[in-house]
PDB file of N, CA and C in Angstrom:
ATOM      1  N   UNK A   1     144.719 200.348 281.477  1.00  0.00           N
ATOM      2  CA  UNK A   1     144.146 200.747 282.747  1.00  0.00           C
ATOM      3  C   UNK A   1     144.492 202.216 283.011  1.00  0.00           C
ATOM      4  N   UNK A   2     143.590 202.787 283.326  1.00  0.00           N
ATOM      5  CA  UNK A   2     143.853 204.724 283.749  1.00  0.00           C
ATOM      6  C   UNK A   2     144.596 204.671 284.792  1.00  0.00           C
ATOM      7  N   UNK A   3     145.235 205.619 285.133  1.00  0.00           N
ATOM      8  CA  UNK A   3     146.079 206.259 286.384  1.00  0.00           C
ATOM      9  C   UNK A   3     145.424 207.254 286.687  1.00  0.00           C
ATOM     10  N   UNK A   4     144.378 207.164 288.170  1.00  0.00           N
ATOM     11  CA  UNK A   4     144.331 207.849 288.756  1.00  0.00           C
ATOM     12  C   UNK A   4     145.337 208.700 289.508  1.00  0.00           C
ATOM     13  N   UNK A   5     145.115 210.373 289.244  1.00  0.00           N
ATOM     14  CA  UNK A   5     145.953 211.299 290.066  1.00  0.00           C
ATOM     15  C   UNK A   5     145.639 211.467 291.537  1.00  0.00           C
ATOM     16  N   UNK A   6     146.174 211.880 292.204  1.00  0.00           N
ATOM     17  CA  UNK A   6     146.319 212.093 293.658  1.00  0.00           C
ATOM     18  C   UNK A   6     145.033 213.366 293.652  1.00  0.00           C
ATOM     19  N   UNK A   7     144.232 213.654 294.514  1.00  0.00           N
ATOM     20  CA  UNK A   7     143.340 214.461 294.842  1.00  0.00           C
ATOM     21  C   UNK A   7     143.733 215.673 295.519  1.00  0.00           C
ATOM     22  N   UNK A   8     145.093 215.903 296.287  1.00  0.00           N
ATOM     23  CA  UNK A   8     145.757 216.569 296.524  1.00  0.00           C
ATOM     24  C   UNK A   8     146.047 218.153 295.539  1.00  0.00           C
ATOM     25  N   UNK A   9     145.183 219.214 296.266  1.00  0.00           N
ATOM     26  CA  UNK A   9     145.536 220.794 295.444  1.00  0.00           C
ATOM     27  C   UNK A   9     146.248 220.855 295.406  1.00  0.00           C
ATOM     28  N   UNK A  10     146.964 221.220 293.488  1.00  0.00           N
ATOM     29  CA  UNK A  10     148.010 221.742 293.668  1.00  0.00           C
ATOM     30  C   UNK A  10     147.958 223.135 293.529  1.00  0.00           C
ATOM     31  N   UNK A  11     149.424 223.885 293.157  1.00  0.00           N
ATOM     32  CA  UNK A  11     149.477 225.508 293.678  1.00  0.00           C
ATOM     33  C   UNK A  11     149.288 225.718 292.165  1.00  0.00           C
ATOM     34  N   UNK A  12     149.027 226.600 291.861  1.00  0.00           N
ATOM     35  CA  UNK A  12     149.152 227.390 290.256  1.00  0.00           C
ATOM     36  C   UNK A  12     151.156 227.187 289.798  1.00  0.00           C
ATOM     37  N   UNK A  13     151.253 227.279 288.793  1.00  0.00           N
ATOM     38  CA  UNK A  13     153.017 227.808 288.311  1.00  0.00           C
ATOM     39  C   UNK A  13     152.566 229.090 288.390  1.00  0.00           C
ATOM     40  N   UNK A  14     153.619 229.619 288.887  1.00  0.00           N
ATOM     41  CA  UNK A  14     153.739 231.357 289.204  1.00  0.00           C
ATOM     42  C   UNK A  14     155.325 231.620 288.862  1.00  0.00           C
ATOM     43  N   UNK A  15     155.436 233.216 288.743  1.00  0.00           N
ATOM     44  CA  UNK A  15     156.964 233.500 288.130  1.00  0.00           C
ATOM     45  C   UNK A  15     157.531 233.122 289.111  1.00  0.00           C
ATOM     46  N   UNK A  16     158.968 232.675 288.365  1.00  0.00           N
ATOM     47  CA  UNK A  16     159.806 232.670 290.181  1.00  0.00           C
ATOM     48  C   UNK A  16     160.249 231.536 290.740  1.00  0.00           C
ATOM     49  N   UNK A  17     158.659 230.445 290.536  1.00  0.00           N
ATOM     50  CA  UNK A  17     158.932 229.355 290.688  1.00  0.00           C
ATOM     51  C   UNK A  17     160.041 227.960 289.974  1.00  0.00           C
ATOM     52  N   UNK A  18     160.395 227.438 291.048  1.00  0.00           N
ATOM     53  CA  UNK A  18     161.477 226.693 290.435  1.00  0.00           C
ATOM     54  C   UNK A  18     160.816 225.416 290.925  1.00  0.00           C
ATOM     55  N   UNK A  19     161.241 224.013 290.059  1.00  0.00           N
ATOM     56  CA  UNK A  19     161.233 223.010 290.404  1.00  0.00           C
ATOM     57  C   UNK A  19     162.354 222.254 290.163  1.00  0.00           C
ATOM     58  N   UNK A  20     162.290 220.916 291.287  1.00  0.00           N
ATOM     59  CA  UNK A  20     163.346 220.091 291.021  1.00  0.00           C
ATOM     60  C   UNK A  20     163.362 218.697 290.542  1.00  0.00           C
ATOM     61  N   UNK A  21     163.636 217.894 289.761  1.00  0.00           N
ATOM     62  CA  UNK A  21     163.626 216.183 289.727  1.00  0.00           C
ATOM     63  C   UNK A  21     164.406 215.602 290.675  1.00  0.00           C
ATOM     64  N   UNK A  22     163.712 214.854 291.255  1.00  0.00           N
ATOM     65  CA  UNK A  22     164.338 214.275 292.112  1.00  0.00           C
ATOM     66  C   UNK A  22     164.836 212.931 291.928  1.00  0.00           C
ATOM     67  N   UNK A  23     164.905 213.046 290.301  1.00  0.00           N
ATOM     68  CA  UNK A  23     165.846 211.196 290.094  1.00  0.00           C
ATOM     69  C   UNK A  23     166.723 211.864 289.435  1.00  0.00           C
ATOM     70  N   UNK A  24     167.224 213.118 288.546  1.00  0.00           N
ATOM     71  CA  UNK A  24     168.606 213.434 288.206  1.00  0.00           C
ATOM     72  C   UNK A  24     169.386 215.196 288.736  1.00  0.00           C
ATOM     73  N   UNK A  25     168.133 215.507 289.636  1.00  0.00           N
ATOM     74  CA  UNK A  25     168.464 216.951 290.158  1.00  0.00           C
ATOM     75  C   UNK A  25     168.192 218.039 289.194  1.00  0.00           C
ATOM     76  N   UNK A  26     167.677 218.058 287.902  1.00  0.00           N
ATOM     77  CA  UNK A  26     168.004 218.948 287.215  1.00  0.00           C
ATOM     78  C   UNK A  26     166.828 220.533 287.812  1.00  0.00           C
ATOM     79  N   UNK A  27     166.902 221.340 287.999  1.00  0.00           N
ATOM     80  CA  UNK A  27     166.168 222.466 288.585  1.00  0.00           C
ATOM     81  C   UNK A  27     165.736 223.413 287.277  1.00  0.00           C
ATOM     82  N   UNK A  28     164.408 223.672 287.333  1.00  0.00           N
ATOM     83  CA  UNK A  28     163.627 224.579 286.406  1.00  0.00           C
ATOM     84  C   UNK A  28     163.206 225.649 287.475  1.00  0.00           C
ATOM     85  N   UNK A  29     163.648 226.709 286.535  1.00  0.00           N
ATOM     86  CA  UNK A  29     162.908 228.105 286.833  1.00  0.00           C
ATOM     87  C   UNK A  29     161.794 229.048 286.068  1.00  0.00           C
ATOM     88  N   UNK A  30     161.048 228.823 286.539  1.00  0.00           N
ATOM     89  CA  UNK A  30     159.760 229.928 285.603  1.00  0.00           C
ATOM     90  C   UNK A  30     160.080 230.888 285.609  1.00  0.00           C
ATOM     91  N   UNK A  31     160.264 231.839 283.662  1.00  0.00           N
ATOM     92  CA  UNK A  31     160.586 233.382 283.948  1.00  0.00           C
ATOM     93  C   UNK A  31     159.078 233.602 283.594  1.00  0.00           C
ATOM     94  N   UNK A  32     158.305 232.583 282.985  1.00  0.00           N
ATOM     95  CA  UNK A  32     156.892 233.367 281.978  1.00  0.00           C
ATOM     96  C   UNK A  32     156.065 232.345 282.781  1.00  0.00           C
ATOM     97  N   UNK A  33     154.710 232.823 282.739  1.00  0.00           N
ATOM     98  CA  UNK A  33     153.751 231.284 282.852  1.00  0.00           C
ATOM     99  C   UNK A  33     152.961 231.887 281.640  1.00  0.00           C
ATOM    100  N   UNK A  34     152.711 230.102 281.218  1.00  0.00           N
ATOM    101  CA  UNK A  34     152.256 230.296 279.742  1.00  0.00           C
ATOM    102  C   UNK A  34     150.313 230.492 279.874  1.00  0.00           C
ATOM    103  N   UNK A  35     150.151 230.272 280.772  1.00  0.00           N
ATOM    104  CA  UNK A  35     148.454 230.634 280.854  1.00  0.00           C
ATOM    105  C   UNK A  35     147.399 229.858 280.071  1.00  0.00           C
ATOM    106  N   UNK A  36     148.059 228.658 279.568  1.00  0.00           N
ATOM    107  CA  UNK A  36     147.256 227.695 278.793  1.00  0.00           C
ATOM    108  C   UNK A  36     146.073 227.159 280.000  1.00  0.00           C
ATOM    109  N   UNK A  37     146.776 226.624 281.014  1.00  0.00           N
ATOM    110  CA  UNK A  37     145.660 225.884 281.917  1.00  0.00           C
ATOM    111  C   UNK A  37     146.413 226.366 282.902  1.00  0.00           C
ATOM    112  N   UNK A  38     145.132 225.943 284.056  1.00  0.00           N
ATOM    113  CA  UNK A  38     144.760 226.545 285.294  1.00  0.00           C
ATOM    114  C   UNK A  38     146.473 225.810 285.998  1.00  0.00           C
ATOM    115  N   UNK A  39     146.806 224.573 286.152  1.00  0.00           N
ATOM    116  CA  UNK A  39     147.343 223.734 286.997  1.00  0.00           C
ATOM    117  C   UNK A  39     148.394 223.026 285.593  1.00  0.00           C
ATOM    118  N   UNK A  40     150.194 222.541 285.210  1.00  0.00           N
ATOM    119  CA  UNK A  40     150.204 221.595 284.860  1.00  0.00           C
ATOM    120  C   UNK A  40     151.321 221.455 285.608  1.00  0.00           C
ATOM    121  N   UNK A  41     151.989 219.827 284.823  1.00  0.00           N
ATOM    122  CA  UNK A  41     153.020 219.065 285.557  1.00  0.00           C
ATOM    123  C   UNK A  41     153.959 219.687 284.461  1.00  0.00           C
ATOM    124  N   UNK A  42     155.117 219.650 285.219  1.00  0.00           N
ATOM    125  CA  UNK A  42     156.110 219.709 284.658  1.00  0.00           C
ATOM    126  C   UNK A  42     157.138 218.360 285.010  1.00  0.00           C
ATOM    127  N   UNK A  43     157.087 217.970 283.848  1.00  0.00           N
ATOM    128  CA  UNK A  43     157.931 216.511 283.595  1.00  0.00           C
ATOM    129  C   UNK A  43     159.092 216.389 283.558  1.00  0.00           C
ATOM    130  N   UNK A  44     160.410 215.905 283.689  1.00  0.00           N
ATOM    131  CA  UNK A  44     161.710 214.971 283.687  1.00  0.00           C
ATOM    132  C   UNK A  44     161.800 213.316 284.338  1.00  0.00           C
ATOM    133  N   UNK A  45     162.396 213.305 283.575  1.00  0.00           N
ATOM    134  CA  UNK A  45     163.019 211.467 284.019  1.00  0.00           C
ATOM    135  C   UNK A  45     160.920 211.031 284.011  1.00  0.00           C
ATOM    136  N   UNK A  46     160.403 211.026 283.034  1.00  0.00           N
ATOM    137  CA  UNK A  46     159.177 210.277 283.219  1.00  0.00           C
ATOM    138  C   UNK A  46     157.935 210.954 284.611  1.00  0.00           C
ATOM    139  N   UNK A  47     158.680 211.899 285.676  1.00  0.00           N
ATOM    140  CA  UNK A  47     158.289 211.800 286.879  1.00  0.00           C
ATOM    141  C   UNK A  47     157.717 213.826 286.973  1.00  0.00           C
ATOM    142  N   UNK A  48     156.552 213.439 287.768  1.00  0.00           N
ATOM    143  CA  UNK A  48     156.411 215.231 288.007  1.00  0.00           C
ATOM    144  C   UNK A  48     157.346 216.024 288.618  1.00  0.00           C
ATOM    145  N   UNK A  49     157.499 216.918 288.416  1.00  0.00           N
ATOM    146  CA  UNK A  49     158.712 217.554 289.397  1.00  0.00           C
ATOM    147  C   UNK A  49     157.839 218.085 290.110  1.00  0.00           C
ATOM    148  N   UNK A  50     158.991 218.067 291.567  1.00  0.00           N
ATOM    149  CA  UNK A  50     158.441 218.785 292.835  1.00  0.00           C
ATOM    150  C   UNK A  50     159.182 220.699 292.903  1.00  0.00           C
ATOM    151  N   UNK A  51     157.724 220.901 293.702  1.00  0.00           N
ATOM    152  CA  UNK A  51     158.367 222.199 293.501  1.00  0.00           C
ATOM    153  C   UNK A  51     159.236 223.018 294.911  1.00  0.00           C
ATOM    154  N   UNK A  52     160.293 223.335 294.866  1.00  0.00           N
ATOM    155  CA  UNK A  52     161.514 223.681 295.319  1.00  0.00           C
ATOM    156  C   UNK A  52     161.624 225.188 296.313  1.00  0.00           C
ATOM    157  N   UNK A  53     161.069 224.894 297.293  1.00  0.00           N
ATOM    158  CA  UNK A  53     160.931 225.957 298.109  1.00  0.00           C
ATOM    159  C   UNK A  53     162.462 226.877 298.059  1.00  0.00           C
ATOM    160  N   UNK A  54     161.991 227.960 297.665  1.00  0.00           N
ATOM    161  CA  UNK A  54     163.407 229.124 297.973  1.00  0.00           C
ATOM    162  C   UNK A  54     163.276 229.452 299.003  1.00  0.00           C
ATOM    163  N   UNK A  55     164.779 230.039 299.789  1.00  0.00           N
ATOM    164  CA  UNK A  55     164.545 230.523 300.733  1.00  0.00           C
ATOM    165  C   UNK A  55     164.709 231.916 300.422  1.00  0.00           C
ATOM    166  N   UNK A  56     164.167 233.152 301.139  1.00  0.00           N
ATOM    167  CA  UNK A  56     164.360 234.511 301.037  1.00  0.00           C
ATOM    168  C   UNK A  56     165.528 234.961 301.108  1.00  0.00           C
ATOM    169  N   UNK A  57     166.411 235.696 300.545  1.00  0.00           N
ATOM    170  CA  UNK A  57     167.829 236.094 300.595  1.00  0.00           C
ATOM    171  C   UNK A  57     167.430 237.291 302.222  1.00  0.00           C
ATOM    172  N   UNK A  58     168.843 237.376 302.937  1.00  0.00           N
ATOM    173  CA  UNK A  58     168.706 238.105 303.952  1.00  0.00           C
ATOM    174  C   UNK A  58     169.391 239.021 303.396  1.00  0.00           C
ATOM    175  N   UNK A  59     169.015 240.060 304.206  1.00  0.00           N
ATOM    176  CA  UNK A  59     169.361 241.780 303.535  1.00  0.00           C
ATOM    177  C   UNK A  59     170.655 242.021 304.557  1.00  0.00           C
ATOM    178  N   UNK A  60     171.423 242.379 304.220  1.00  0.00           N
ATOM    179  CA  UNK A  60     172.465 243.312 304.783  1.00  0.00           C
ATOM    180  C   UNK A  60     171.618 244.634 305.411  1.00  0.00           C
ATOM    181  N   UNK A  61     172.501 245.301 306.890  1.00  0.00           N
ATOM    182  CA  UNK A  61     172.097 246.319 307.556  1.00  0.00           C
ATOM    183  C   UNK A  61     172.906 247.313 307.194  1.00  0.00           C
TER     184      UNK A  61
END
């Protein structure tokens, strides 16, 4: 039987971006995007990883 995906846009991988698994924590950081396809998943523990909002570092005055 197929598994339909969720219809839900996702964002492009862009540099910078990090993701996280959320069944063993492990965190990925993009230094390159490989430019094969438009959109992919990035996999651990079987599961897509979610991607991991940074927050902006604050600047000293």
């Amino acid at each position: 039987m197929a598994v339909k995906r969720a219809t839900a846009e996702k964002k492009k991988v862009a540099k910078d971006d990090r993701y996280v698994c959320e069944t063993c924590g492990l965190v990925v950081s993009v230094d390159e995007v490989c430019g094969c396809v438009d959109v992919c998943d990035i996999i651990c523990c079987d599961q897509p990883m979610k991607r991991k909002e940074v927050k902006a570092k604050a600047t000293k005055k």
